[in-house]
C-alpha atoms as a PDB file:
ATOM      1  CA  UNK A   1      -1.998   5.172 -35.432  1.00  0.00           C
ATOM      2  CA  UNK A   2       0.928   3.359 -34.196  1.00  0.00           C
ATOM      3  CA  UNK A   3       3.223   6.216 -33.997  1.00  0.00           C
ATOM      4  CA  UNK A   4       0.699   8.538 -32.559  1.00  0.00           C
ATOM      5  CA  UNK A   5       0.058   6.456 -29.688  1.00  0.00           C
ATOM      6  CA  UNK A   6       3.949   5.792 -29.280  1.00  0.00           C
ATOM      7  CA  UNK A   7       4.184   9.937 -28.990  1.00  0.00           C
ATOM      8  CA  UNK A   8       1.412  10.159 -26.832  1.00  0.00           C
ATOM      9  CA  UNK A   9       2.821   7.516 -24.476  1.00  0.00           C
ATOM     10  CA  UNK A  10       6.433   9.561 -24.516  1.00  0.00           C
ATOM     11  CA  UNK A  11       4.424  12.749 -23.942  1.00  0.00           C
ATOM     12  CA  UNK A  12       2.360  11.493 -20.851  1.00  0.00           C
ATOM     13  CA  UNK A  13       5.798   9.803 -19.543  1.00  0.00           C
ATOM     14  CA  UNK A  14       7.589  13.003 -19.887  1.00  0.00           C
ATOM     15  CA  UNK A  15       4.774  14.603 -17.892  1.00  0.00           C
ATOM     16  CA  UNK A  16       4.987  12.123 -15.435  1.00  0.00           C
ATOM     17  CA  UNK A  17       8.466  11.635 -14.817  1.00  0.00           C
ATOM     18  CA  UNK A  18       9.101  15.518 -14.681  1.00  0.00           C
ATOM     19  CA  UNK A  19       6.743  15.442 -11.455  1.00  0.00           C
ATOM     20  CA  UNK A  20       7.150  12.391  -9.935  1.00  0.00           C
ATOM     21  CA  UNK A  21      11.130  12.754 -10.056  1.00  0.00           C
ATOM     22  CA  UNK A  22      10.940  16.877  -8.897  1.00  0.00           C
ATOM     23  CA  UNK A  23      12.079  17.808 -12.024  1.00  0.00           C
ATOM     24  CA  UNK A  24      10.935  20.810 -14.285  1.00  0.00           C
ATOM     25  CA  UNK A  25      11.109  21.283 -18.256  1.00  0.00           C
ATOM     26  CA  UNK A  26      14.183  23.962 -17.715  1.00  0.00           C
ATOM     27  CA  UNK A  27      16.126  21.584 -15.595  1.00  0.00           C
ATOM     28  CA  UNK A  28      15.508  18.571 -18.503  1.00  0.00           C
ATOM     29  CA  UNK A  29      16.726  21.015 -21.174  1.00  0.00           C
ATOM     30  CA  UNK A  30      19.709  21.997 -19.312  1.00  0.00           C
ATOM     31  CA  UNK A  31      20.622  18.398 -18.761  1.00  0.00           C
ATOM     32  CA  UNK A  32      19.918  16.991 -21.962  1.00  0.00           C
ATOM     33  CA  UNK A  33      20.782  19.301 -24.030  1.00  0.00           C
ATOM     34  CA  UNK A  34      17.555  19.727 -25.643  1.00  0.00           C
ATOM     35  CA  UNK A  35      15.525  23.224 -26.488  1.00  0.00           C
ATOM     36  CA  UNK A  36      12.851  24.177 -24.544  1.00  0.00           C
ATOM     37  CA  UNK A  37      11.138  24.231 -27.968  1.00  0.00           C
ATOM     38  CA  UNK A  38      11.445  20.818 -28.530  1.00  0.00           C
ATOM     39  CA  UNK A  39      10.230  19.366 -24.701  1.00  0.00           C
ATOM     40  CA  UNK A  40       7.024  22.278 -25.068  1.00  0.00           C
ATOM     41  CA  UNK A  41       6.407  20.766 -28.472  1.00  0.00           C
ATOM     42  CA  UNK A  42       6.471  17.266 -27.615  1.00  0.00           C
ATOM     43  CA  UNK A  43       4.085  18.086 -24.747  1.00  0.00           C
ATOM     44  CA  UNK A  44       1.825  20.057 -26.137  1.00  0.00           C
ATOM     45  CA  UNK A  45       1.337  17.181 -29.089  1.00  0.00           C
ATOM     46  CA  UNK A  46       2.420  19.452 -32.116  1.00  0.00           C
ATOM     47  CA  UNK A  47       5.306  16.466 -32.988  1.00  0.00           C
ATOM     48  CA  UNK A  48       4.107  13.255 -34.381  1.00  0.00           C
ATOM     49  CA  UNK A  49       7.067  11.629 -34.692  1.00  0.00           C
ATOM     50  CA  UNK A  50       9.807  12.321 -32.138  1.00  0.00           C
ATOM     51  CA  UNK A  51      13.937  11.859 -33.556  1.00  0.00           C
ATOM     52  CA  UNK A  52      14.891   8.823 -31.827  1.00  0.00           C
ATOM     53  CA  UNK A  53      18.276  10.709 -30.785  1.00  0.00           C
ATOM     54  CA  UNK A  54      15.740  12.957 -28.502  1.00  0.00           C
ATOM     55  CA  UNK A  55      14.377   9.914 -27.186  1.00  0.00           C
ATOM     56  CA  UNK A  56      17.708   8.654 -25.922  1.00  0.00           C
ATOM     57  CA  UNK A  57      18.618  11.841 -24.265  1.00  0.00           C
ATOM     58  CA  UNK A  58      15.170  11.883 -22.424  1.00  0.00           C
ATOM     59  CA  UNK A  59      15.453   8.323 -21.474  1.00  0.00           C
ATOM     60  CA  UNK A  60      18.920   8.962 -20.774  1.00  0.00           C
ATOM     61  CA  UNK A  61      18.095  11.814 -18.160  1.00  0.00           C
ATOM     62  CA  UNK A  62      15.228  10.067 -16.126  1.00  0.00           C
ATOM     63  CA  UNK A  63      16.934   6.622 -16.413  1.00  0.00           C
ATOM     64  CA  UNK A  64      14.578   5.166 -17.781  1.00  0.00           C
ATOM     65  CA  UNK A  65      14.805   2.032 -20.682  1.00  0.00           C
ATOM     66  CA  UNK A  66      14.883   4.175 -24.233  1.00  0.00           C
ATOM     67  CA  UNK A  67      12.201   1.648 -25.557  1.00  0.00           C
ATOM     68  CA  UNK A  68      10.212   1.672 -22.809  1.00  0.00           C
ATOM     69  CA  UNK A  69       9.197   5.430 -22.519  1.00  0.00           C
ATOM     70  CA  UNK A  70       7.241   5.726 -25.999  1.00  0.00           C
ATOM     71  CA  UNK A  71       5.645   2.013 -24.571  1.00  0.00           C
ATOM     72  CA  UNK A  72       5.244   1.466 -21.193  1.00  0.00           C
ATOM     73  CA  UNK A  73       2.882   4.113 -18.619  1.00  0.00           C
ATOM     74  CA  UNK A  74       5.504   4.750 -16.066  1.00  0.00           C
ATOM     75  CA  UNK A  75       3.202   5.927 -13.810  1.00  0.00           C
ATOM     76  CA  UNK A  76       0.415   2.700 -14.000  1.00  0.00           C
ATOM     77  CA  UNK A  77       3.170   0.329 -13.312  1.00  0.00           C
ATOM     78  CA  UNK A  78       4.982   2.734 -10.330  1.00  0.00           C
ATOM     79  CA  UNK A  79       1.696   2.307  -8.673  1.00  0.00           C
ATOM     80  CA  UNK A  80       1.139  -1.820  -9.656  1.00  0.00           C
ATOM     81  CA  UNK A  81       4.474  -1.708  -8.385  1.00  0.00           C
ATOM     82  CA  UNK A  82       4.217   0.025  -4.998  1.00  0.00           C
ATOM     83  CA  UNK A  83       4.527  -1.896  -1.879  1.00  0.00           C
ATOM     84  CA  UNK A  84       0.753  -1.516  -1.084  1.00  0.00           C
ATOM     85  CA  UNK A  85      -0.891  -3.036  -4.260  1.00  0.00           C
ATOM     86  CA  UNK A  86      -1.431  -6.630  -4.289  1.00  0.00           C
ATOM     87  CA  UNK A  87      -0.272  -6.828  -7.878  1.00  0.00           C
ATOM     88  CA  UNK A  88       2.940  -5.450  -6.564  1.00  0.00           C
ATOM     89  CA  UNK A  89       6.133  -7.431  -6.098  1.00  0.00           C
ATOM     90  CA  UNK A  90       6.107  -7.010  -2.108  1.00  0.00           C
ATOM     91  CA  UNK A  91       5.303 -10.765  -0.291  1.00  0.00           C
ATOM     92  CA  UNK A  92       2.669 -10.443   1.576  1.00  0.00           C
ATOM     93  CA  UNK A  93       2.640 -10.343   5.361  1.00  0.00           C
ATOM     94  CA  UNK A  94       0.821 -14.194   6.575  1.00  0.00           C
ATOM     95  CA  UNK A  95      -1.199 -13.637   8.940  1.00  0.00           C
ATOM     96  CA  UNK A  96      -2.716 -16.178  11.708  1.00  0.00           C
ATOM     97  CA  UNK A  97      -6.591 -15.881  11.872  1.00  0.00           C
ATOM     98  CA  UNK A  98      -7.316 -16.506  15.184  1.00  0.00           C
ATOM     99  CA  UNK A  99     -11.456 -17.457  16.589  1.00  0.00           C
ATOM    100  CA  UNK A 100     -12.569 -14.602  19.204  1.00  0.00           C
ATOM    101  CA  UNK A 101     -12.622 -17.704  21.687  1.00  0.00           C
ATOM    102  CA  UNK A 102      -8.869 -18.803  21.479  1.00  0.00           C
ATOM    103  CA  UNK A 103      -7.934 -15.123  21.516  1.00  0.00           C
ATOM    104  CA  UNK A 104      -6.442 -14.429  25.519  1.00  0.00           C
ATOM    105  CA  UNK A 105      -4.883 -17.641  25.437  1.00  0.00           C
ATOM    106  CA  UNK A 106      -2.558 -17.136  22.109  1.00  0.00           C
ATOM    107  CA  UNK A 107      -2.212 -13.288  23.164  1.00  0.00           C
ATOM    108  CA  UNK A 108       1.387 -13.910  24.711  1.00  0.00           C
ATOM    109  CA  UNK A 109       2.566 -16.570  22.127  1.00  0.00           C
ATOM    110  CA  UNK A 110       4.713 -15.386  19.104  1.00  0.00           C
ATOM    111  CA  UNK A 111       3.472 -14.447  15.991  1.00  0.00           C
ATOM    112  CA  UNK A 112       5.728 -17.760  14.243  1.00  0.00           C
ATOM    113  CA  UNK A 113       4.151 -20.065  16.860  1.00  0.00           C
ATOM    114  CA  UNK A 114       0.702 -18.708  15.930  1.00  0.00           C
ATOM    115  CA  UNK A 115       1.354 -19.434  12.015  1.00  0.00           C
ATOM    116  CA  UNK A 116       1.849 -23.292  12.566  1.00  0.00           C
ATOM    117  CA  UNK A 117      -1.068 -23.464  14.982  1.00  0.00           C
ATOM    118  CA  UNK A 118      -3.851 -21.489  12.827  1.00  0.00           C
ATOM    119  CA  UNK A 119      -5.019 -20.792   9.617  1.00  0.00           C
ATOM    120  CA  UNK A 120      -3.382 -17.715   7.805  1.00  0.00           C
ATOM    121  CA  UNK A 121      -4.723 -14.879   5.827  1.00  0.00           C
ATOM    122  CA  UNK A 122      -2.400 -12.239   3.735  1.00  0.00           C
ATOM    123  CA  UNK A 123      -2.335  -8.851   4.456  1.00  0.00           C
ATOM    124  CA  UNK A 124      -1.014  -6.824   1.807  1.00  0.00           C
ATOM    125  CA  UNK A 125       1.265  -3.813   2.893  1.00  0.00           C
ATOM    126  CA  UNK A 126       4.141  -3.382   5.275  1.00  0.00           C
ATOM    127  CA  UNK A 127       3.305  -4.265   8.878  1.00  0.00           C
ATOM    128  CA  UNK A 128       4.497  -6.793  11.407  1.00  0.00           C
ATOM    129  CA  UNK A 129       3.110  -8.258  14.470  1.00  0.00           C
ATOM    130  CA  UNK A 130      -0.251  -9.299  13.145  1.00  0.00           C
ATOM    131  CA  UNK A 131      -3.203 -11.334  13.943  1.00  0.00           C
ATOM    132  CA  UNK A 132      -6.484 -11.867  12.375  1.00  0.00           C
ATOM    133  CA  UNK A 133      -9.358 -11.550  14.962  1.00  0.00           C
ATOM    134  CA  UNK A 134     -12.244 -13.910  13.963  1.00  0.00           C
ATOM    135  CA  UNK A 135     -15.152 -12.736  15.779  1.00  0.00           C
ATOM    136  CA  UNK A 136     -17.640 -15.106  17.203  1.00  0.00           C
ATOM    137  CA  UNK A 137     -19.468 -12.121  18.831  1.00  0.00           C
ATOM    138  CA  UNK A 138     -20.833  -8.805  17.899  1.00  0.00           C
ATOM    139  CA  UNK A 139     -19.300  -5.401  18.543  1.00  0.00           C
ATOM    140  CA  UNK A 140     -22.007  -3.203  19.515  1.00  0.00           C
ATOM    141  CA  UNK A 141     -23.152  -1.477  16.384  1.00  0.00           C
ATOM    142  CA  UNK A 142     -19.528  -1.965  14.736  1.00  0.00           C
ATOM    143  CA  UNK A 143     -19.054  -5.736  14.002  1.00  0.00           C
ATOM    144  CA  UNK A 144     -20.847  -8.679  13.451  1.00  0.00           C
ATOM    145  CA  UNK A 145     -20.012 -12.441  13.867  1.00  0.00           C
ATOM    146  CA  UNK A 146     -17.773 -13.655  11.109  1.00  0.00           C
ATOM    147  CA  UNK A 147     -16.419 -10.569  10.811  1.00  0.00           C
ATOM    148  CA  UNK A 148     -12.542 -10.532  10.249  1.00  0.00           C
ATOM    149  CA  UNK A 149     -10.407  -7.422  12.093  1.00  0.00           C
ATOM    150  CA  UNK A 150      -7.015  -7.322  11.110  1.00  0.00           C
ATOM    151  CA  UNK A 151      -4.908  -6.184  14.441  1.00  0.00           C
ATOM    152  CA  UNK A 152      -1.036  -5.219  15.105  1.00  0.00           C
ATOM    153  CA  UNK A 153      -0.304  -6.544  18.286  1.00  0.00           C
ATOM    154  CA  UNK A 154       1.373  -4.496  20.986  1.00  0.00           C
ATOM    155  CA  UNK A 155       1.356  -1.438  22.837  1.00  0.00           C
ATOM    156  CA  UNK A 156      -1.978   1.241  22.418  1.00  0.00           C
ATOM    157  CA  UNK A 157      -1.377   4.483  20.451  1.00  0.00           C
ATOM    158  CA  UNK A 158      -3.896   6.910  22.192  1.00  0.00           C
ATOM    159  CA  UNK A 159      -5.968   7.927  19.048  1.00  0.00           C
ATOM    160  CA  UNK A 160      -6.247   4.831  16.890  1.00  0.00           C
ATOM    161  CA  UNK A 161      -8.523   2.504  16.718  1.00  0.00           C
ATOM    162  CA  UNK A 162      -7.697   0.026  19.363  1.00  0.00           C
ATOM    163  CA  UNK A 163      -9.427  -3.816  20.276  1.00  0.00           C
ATOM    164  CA  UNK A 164      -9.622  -4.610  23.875  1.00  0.00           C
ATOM    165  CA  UNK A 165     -10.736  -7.309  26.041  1.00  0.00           C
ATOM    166  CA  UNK A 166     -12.570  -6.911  28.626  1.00  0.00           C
ATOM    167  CA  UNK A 167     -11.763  -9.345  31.249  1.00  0.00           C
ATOM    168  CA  UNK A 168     -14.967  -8.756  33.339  1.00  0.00           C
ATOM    169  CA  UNK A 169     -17.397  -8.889  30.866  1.00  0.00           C
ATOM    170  CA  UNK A 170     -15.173 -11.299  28.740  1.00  0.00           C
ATOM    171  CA  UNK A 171     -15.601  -9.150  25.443  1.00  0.00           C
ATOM    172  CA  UNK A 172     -13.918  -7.517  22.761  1.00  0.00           C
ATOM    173  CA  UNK A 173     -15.101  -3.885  22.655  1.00  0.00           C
ATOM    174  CA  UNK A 174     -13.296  -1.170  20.258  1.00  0.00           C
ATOM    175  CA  UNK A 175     -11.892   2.337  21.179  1.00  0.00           C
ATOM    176  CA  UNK A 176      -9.490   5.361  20.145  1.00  0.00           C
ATOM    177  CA  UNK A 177      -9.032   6.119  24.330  1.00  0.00           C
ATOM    178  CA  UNK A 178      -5.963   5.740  25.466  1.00  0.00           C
ATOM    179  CA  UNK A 179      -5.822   1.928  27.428  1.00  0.00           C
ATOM    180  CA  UNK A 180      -3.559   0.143  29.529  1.00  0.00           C
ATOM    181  CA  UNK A 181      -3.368  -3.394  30.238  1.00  0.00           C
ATOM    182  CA  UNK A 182      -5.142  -4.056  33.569  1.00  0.00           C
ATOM    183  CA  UNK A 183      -7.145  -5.806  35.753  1.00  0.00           C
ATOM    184  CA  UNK A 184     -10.326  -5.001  33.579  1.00  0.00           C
ATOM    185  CA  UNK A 185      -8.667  -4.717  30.030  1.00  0.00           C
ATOM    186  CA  UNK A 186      -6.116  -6.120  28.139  1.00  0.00           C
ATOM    187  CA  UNK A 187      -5.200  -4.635  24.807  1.00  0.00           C
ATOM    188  CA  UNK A 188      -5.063  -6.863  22.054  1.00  0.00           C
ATOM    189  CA  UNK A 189      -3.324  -3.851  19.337  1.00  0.00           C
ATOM    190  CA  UNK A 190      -4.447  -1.749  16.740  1.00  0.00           C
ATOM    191  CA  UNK A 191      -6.657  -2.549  14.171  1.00  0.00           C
ATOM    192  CA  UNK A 192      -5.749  -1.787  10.819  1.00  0.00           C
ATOM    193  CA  UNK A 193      -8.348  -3.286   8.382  1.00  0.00           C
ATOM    194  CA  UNK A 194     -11.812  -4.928   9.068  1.00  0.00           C
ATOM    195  CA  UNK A 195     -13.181  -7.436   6.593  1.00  0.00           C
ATOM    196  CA  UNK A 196     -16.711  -7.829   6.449  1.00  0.00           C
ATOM    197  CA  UNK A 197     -18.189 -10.880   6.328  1.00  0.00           C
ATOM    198  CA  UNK A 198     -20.224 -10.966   2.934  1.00  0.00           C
END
């Protein structure tokens, strides 16, 4: 059983590695020095147990540790590893969570200053400039109180989900038109992930 699921590791590796690295069979053959015979039967299953000398030069061509291709899924831990997962080995971003109420007032501060003044949540991903919005008030059919919005600060891209403030009405309203700080609205950024509040 043991060697079986050692081939059929190697075989789904192979797979993988040919398509995730732009490779093709022809191009490993030519390269390793292997037949095409002996690739198509290792992925096709018809080899239980693979010559550890054709393991080496497979290895060999992707790179790849000669132990771990018959037992390690390249592919499971690309993805664990990527920099979006939050099993992956990226820090995450910290992020100040800041009440809907103390929101104008920190808008100009720096994103440091705002980390030693409030709480902090993680976002997971690549993104800088971030503030948690904690609302205190609905937005109309969208959000409720205690709702969480996750918001890169800065200029508007016309399109995208945007949170402004209205300065009239004094609240937060969402929108994919294209705004402009002014007498009315301020933009607070773009939001990039909502959590709900349970």
């Amino acid at each position: 059983m043991y060697k079986k699921e050692k081939t059929e590791n190697l075989k789904n590796n192979i797979k993988y590695l040919i398509k995730s690295r732009g490779e093709t069979q022809l191009s490993l053959c030519n390269s390793s020095g292997l037949t095409r015979t002996t690739i198509y039967n290792i992925l096709e299953g018809r080899v239980v147990n693979v010559q550890q000398s054709t393991i080496r030069k497979i290895s060999d061509f992707f790179g790849v540790s000669y132990k771990e291709i018959e037992t390690v899924d390249f592919q499971e831990r690309e993805i664990i590893e990527s920099d979006v997962s939050p099993e992956g080995n990226m820090n995450p971003a910290a992020v100040p969570v800041i009440k809907e109420s103390d929101l104008v007032r920190s808008l100009d501060k720096r994103i440091g200053e705002l980390c030693t003044i409030y709480p902090l949540t993680y976002y997971f991903g690549t993104a800088c400039n971030l503030i948690g919005v904690l609302l205190e008030n609905e937005i109309s059919g969208m959000n409720e109180p205690g709702d969480l919005l996750i918001v890169k600060k800065g200029l508007p891209i016309c399109g995208k989900e945007q949170l402004v403030y209205n300065k009239d009405s004094k609240k937060l309203f969402m929108t994919t038109e294209c705004c402009v700080d002014s007498d009315v609205v301020r933009v607070v950024g773009e939001v990039i992930e909502e959590r709900f509040n349970g």
